[in-house]
PDB file of N, CA and C in Angstrom:
ATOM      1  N   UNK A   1       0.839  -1.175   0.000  1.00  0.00           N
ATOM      2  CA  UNK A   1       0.000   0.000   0.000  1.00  0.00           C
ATOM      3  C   UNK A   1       0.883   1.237   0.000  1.00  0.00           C
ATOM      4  N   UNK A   2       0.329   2.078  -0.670  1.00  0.00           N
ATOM      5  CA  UNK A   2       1.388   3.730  -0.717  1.00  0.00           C
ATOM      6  C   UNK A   2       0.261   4.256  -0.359  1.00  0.00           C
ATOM      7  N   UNK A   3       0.832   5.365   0.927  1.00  0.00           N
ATOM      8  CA  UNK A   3       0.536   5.946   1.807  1.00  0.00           C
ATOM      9  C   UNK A   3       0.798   7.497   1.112  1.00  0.00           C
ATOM     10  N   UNK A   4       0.016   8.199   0.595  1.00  0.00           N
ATOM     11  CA  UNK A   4       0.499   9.421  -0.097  1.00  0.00           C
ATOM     12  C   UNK A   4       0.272  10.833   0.738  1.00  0.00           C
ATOM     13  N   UNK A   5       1.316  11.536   1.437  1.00  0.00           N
ATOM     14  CA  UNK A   5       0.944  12.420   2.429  1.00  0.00           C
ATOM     15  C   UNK A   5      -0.118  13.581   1.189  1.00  0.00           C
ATOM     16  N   UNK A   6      -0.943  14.653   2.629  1.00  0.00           N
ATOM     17  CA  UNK A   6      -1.247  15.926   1.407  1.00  0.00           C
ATOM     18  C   UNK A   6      -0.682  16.586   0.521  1.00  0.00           C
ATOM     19  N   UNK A   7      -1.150  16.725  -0.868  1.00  0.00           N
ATOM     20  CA  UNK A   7      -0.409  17.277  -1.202  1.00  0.00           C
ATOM     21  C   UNK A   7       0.589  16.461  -1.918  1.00  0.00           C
ATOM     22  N   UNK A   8       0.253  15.230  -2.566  1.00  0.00           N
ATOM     23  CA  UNK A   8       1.256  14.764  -3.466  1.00  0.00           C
ATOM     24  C   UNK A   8       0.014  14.724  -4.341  1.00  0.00           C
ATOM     25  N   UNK A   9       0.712  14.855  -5.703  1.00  0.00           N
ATOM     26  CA  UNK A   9       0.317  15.133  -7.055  1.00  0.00           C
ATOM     27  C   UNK A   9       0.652  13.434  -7.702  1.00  0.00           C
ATOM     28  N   UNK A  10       0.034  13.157  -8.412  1.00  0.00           N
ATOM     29  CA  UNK A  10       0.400  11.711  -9.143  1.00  0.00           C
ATOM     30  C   UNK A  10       0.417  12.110 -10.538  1.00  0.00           C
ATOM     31  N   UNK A  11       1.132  11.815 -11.267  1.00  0.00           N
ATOM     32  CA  UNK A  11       1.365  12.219 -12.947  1.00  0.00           C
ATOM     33  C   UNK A  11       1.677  11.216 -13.802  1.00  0.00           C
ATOM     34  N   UNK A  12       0.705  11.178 -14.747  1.00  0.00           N
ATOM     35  CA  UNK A  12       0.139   9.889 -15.630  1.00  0.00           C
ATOM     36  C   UNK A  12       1.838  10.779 -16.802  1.00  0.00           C
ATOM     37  N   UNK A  13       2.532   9.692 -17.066  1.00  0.00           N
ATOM     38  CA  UNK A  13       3.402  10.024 -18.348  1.00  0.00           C
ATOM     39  C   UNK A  13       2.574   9.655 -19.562  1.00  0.00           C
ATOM     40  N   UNK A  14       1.876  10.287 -20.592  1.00  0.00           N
ATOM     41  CA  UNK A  14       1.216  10.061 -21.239  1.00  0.00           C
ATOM     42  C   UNK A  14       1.651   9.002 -22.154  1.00  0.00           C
ATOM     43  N   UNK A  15       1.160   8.294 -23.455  1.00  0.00           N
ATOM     44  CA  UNK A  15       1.940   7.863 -24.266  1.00  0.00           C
ATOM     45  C   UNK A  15       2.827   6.496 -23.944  1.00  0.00           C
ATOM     46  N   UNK A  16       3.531   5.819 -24.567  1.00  0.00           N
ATOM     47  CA  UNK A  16       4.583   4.388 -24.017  1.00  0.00           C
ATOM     48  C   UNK A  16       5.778   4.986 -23.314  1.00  0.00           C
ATOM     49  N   UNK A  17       6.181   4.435 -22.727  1.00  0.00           N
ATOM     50  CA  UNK A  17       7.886   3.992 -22.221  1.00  0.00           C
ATOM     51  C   UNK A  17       7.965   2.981 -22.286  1.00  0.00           C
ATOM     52  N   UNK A  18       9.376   2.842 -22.270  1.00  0.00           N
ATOM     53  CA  UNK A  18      10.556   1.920 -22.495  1.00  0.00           C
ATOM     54  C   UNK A  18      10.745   1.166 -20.938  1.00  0.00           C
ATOM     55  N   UNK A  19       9.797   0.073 -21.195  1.00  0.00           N
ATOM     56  CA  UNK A  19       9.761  -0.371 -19.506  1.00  0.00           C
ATOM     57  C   UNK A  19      10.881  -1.390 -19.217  1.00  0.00           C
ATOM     58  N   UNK A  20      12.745  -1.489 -20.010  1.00  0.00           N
ATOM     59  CA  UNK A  20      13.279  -1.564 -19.282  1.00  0.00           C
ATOM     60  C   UNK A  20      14.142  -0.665 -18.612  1.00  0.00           C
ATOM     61  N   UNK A  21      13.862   0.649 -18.382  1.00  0.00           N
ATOM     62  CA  UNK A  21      14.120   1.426 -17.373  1.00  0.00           C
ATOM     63  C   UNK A  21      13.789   1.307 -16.382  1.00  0.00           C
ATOM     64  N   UNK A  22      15.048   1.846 -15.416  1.00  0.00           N
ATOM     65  CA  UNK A  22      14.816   1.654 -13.502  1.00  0.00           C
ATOM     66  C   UNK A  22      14.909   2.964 -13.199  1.00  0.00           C
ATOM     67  N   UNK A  23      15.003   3.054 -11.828  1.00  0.00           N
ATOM     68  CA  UNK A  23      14.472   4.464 -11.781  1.00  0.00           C
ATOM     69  C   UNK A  23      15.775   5.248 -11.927  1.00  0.00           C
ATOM     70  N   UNK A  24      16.508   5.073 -12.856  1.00  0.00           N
ATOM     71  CA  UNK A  24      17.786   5.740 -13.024  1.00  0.00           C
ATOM     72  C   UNK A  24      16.890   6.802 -14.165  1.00  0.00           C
ATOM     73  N   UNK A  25      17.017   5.908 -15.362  1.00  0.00           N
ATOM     74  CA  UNK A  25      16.145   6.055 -16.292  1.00  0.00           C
ATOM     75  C   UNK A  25      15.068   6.928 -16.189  1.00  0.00           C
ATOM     76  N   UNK A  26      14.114   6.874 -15.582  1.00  0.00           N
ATOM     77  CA  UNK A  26      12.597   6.875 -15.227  1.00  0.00           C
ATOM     78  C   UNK A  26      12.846   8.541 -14.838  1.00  0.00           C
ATOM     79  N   UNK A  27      13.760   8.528 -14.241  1.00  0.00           N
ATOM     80  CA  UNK A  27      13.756   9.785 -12.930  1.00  0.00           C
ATOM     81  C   UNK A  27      14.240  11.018 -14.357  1.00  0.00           C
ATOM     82  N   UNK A  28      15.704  10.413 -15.419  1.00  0.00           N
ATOM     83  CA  UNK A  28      16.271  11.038 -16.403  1.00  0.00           C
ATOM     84  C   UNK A  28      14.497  11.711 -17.164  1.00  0.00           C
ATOM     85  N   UNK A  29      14.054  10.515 -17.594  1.00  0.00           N
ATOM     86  CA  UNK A  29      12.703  11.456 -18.228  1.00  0.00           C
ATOM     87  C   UNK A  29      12.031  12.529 -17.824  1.00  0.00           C
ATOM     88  N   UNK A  30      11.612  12.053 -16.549  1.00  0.00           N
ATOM     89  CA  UNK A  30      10.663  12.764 -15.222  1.00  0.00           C
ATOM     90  C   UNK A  30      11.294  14.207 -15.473  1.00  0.00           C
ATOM     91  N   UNK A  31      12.550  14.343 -15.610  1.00  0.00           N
ATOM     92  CA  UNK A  31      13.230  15.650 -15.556  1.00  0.00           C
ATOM     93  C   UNK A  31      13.305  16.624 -16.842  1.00  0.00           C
ATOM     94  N   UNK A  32      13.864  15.320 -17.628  1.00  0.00           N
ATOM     95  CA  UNK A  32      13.599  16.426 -18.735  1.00  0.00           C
ATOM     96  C   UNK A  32      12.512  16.240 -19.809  1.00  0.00           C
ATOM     97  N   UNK A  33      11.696  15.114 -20.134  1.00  0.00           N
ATOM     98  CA  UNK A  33      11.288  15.528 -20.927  1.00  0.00           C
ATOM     99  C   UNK A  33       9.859  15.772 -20.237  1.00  0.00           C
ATOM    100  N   UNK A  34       9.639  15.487 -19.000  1.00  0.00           N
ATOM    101  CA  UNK A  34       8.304  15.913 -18.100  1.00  0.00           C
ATOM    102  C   UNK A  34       8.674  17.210 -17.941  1.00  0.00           C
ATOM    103  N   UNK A  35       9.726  17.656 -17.150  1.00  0.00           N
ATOM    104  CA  UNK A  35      10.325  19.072 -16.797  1.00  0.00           C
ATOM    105  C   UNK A  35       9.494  18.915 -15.150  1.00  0.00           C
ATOM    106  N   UNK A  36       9.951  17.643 -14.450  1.00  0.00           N
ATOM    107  CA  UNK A  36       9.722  17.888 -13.409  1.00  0.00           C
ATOM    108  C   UNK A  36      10.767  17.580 -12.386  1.00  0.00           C
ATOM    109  N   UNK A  37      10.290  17.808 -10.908  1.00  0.00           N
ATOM    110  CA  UNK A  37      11.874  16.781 -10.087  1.00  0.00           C
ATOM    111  C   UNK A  37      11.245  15.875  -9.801  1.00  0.00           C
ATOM    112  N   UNK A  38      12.225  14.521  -9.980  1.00  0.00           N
ATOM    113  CA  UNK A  38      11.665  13.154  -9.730  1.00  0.00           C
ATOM    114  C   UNK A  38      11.720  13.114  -8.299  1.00  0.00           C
ATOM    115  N   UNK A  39      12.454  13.837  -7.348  1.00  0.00           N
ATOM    116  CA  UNK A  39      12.869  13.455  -5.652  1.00  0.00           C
ATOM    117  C   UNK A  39      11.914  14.866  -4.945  1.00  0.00           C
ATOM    118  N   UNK A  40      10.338  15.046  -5.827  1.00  0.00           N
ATOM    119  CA  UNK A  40       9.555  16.016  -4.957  1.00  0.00           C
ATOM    120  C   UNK A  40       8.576  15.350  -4.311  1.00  0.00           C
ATOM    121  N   UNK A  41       8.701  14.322  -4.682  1.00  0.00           N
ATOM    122  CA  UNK A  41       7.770  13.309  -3.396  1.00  0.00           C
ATOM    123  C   UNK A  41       6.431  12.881  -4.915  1.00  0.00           C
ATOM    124  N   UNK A  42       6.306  13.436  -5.558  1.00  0.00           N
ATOM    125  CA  UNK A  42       5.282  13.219  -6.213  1.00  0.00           C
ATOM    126  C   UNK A  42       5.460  11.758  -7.119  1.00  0.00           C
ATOM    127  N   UNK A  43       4.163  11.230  -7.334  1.00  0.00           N
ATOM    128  CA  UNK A  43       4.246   9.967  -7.923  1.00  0.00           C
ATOM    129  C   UNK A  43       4.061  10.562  -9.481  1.00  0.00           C
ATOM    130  N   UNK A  44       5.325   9.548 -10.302  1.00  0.00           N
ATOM    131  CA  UNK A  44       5.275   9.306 -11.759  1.00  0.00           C
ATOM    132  C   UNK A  44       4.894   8.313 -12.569  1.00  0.00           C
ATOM    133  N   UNK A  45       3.953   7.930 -13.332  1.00  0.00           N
ATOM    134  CA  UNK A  45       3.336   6.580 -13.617  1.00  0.00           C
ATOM    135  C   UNK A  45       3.719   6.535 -15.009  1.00  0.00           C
ATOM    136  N   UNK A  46       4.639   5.444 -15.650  1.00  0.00           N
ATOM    137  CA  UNK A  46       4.575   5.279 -17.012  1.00  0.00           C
ATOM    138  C   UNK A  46       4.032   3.454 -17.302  1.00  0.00           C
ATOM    139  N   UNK A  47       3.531   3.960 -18.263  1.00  0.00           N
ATOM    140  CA  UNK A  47       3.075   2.583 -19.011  1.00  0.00           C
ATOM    141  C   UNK A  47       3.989   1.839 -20.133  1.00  0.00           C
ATOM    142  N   UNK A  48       3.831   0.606 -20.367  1.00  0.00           N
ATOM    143  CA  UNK A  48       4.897   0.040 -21.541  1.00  0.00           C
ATOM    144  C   UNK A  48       3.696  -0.034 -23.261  1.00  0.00           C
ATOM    145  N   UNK A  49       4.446  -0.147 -24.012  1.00  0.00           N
ATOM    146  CA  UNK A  49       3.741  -0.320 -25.381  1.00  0.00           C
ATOM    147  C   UNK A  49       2.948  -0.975 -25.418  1.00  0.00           C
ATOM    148  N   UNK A  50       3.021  -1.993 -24.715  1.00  0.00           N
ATOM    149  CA  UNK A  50       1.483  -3.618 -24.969  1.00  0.00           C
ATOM    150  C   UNK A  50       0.351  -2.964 -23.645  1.00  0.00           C
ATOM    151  N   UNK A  51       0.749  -2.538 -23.041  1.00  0.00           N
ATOM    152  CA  UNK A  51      -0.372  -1.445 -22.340  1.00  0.00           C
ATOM    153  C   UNK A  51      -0.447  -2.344 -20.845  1.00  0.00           C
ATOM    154  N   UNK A  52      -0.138  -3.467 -20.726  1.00  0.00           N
ATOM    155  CA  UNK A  52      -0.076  -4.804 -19.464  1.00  0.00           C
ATOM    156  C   UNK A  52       0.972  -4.340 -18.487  1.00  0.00           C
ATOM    157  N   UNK A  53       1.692  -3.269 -18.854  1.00  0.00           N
ATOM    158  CA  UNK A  53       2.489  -3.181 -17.689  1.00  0.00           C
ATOM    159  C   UNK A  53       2.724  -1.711 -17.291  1.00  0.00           C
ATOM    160  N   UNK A  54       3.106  -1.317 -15.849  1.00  0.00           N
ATOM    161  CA  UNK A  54       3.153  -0.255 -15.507  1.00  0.00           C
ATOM    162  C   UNK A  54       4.029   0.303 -14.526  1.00  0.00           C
ATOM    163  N   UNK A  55       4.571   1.437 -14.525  1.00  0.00           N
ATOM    164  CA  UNK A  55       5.961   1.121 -13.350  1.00  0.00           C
ATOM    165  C   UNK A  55       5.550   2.903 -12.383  1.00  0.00           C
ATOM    166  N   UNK A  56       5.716   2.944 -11.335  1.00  0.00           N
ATOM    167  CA  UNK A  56       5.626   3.973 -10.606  1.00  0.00           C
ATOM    168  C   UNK A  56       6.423   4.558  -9.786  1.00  0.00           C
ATOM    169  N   UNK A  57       7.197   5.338  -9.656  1.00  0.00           N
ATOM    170  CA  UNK A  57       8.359   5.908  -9.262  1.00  0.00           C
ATOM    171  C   UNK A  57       7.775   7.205  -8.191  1.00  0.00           C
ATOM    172  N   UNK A  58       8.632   6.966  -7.136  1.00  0.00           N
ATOM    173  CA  UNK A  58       8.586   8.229  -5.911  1.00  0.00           C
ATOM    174  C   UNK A  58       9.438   8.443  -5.174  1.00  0.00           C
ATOM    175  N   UNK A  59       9.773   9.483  -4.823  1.00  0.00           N
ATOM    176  CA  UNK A  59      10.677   9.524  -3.626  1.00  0.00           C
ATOM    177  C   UNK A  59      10.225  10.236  -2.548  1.00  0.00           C
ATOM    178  N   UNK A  60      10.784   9.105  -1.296  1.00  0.00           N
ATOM    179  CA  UNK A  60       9.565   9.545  -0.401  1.00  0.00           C
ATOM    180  C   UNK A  60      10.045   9.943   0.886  1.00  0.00           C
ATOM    181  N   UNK A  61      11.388  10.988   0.499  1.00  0.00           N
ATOM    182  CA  UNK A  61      11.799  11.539   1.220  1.00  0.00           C
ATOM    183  C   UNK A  61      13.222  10.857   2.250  1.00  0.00           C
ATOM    184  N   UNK A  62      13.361   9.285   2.132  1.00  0.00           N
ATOM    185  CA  UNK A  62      14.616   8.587   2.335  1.00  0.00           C
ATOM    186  C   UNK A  62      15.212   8.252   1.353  1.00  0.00           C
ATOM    187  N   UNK A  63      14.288   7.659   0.395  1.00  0.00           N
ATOM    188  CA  UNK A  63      14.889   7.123  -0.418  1.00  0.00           C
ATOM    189  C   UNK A  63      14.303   6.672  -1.925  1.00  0.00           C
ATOM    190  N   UNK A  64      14.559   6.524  -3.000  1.00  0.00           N
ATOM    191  CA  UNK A  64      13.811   6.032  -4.617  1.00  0.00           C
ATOM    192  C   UNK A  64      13.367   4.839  -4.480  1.00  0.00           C
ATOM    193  N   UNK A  65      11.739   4.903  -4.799  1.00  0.00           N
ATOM    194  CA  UNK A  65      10.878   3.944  -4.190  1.00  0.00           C
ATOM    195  C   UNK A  65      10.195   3.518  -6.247  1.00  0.00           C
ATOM    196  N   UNK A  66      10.283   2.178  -6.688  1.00  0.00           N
ATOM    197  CA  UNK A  66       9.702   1.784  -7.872  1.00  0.00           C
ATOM    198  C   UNK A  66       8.837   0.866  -7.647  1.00  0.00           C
ATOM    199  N   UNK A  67       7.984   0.950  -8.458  1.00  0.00           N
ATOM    200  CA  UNK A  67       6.597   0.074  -7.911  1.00  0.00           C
ATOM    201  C   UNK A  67       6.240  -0.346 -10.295  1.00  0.00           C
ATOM    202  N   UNK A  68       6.385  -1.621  -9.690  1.00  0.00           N
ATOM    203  CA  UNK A  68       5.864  -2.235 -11.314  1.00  0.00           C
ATOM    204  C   UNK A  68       4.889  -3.177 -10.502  1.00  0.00           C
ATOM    205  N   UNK A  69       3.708  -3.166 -11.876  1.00  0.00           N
ATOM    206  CA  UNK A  69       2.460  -4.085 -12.161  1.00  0.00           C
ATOM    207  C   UNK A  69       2.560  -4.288 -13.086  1.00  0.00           C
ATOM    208  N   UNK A  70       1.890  -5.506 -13.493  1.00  0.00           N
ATOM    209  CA  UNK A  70       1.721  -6.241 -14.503  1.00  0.00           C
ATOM    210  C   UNK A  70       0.140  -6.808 -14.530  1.00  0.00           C
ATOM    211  N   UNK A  71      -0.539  -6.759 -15.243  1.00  0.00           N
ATOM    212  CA  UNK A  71      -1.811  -7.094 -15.181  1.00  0.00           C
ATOM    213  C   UNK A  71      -2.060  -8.902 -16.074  1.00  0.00           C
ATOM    214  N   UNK A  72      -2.187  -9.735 -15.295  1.00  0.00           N
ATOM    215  CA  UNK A  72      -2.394 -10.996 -15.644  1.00  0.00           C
ATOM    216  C   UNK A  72      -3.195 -10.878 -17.595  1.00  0.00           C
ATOM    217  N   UNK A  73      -3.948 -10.519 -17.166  1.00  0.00           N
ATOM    218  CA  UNK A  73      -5.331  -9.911 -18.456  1.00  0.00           C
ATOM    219  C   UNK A  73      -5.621  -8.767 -18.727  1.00  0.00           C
ATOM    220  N   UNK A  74      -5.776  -8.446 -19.714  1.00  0.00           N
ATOM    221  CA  UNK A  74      -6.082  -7.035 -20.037  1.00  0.00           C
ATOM    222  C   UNK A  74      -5.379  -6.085 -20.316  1.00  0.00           C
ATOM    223  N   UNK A  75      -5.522  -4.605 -20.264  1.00  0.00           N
ATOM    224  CA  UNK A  75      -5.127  -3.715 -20.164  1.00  0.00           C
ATOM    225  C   UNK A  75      -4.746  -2.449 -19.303  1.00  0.00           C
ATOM    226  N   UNK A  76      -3.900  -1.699 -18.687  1.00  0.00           N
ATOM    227  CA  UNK A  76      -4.434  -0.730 -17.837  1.00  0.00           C
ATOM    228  C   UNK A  76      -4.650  -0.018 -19.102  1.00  0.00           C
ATOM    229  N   UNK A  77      -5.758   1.400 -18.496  1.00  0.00           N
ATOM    230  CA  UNK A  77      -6.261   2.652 -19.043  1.00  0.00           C
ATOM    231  C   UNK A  77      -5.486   3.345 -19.369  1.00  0.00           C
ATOM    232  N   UNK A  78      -5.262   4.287 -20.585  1.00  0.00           N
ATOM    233  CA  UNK A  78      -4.593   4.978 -20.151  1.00  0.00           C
ATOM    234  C   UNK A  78      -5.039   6.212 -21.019  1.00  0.00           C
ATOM    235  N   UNK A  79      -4.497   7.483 -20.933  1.00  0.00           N
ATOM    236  CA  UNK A  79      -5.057   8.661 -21.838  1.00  0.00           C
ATOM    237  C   UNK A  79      -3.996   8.797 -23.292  1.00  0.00           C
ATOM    238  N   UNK A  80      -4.729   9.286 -24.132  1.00  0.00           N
ATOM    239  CA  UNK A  80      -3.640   9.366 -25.335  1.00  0.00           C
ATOM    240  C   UNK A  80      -2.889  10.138 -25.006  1.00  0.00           C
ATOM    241  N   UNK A  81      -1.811  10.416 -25.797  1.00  0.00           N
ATOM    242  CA  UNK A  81      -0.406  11.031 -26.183  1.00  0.00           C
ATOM    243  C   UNK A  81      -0.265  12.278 -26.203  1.00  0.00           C
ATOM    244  N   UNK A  82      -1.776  13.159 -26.397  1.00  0.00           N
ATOM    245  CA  UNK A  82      -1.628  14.347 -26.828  1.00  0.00           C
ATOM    246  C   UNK A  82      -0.806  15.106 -26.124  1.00  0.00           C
ATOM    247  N   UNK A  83      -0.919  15.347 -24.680  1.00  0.00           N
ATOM    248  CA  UNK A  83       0.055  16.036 -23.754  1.00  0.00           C
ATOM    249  C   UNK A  83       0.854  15.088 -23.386  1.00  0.00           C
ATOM    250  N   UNK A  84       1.998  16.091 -22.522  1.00  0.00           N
ATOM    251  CA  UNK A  84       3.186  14.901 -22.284  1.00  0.00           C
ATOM    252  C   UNK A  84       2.428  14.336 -20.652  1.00  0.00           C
ATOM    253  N   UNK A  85       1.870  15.191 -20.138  1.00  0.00           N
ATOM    254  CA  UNK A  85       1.292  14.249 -18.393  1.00  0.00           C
ATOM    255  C   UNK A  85       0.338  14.614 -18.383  1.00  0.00           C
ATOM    256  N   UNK A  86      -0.410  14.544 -17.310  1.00  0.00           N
ATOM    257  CA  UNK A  86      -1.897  14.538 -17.180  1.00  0.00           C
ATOM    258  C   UNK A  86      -2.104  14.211 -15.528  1.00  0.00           C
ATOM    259  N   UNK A  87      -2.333  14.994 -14.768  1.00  0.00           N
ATOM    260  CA  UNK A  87      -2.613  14.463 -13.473  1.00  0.00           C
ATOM    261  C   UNK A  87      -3.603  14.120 -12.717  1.00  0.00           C
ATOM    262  N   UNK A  88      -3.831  12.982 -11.957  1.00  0.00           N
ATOM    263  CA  UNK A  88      -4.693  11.939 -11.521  1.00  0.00           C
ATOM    264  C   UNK A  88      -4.668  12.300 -10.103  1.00  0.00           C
ATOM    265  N   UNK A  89      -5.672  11.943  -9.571  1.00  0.00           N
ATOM    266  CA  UNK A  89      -6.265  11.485  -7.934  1.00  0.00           C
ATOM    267  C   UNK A  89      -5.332  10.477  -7.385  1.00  0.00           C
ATOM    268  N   UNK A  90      -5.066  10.632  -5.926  1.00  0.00           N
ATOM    269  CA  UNK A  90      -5.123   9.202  -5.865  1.00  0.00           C
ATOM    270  C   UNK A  90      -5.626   8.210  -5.421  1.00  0.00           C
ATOM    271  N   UNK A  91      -7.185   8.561  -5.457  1.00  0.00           N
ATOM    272  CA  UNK A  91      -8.247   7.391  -5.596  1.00  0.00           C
ATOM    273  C   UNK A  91      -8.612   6.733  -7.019  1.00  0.00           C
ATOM    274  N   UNK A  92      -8.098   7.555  -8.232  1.00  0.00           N
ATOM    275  CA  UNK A  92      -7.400   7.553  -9.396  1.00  0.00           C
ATOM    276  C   UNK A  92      -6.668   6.296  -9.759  1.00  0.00           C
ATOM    277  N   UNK A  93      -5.842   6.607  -9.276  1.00  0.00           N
ATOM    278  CA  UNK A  93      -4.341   5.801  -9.260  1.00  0.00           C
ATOM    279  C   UNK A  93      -4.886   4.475  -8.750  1.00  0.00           C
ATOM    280  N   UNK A  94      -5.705   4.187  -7.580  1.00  0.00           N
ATOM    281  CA  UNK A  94      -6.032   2.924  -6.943  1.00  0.00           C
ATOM    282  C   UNK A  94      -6.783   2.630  -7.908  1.00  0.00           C
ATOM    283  N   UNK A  95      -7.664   2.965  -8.638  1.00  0.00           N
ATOM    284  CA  UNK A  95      -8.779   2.523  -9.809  1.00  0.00           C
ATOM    285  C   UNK A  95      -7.388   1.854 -10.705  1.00  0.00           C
ATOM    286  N   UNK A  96      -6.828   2.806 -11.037  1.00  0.00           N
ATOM    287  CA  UNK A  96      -5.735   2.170 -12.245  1.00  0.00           C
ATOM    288  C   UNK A  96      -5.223   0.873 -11.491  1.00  0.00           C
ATOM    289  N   UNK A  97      -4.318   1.084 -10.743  1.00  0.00           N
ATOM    290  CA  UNK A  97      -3.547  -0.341 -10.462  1.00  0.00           C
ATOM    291  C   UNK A  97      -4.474  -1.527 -10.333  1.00  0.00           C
ATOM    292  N   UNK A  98      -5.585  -1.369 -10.270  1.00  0.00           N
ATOM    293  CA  UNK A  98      -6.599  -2.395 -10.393  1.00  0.00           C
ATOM    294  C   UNK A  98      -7.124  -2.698 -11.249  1.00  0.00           C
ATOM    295  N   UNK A  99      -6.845  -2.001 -12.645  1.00  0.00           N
ATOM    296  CA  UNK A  99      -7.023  -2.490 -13.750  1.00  0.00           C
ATOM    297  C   UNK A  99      -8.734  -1.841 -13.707  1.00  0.00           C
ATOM    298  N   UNK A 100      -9.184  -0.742 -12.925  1.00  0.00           N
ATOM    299  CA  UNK A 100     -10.556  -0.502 -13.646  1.00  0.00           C
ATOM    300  C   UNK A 100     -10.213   0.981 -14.297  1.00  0.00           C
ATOM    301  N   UNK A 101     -11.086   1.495 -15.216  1.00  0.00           N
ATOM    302  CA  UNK A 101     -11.348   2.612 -16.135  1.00  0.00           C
ATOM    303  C   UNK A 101     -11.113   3.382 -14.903  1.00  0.00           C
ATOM    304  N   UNK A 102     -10.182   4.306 -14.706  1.00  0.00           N
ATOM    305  CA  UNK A 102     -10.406   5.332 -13.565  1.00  0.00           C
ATOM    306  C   UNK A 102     -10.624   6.837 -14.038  1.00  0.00           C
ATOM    307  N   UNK A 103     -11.078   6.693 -15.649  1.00  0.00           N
ATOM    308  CA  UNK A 103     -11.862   8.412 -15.896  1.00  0.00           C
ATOM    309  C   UNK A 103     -13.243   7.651 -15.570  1.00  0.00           C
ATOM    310  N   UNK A 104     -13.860   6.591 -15.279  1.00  0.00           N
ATOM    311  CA  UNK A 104     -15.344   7.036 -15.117  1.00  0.00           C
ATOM    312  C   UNK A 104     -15.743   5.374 -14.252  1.00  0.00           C
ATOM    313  N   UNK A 105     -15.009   5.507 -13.155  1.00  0.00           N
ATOM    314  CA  UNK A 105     -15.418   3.917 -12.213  1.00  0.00           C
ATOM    315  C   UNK A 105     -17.171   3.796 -12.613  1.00  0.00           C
ATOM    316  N   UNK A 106     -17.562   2.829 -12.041  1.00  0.00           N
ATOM    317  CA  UNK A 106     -19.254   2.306 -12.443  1.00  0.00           C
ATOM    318  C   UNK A 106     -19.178   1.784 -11.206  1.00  0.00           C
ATOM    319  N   UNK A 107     -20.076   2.134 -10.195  1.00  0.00           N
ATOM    320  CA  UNK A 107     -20.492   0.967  -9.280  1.00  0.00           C
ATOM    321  C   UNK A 107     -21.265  -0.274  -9.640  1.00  0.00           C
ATOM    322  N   UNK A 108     -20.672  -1.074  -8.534  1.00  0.00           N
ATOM    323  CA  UNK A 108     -21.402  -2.134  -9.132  1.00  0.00           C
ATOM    324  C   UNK A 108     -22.785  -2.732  -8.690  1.00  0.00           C
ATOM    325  N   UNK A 109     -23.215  -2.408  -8.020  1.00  0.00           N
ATOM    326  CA  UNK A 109     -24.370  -2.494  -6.721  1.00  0.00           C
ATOM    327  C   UNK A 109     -24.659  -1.229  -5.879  1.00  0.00           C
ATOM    328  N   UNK A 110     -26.054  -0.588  -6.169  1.00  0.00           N
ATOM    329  CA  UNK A 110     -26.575  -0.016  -5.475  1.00  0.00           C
ATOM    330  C   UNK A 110     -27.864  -0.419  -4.652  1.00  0.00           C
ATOM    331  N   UNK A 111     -27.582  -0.334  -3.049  1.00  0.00           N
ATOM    332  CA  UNK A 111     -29.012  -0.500  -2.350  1.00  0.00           C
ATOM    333  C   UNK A 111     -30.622   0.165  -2.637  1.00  0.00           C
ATOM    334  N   UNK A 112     -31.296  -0.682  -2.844  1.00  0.00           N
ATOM    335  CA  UNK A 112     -32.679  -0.464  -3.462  1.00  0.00           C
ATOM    336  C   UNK A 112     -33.412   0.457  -2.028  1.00  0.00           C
ATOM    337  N   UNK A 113     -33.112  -0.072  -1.133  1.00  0.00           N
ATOM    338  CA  UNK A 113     -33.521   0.559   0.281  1.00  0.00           C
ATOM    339  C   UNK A 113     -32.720   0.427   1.615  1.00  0.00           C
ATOM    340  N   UNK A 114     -33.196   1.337   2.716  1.00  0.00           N
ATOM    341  CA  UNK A 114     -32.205   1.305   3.893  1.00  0.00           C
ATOM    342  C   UNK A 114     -32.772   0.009   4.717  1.00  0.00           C
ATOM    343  N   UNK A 115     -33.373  -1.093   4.207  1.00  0.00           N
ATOM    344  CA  UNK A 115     -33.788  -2.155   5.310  1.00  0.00           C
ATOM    345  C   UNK A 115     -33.458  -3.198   4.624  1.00  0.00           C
TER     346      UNK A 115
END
């Protein structure tokens, strides 16, 4: 579980990466071609080309923290290319790593009444 204090921002890298990068790599992008700092605590999310995998990078103030998923089936979501990031919730982010649509969750069951 990631514990995200107030005030952290999560940032979708739009578009593919090159998911054999570590966060050597990861952090090099984050900087320049995001134009952000990878060690501001904020989470960076890139996806790979077949869309099944996903890697998440933070620093969380000790130390460079990488977080990869892989989704057995399917796909994660993701937004097109047009911009280079796009920033997410992170009740967001929990929709994604779970592999549901997190621009528009669906419940799945609503109570008909309070009895």
């Amino acid at each position: 579980m990631i514990l995200l204090a107030g005030g952290v921002k999560v940032w979708l890298a739009t578009g593919h990466t090159d998911m054999r990068k570590g966060f050597p790599g990861l952090s090099l992008q984050v900087q320049e071609a995001l134009k952000h700092d990878p060690h501001s605590g904020h989470l960076f999310v890139f996806r790979g080309r077949g869309g099944g995998l996903i890697k998440v990078i933070w620093h969380d103030g000790q130390g460079a923290c990488l977080l990869t998923k892989r989704l057995e089936r399917g796909r994660f979501v993701w937004p097109s290319a047009v911009e280079r990031t796009l920033v997410i919730t992170p009740a967001q982010l929990g929709y994604l790593l779970e592999g549901i649509d997190w621009r528009m969750p669906q419940k799945t069951w609503r109570p008909s009444s309070a009895g």
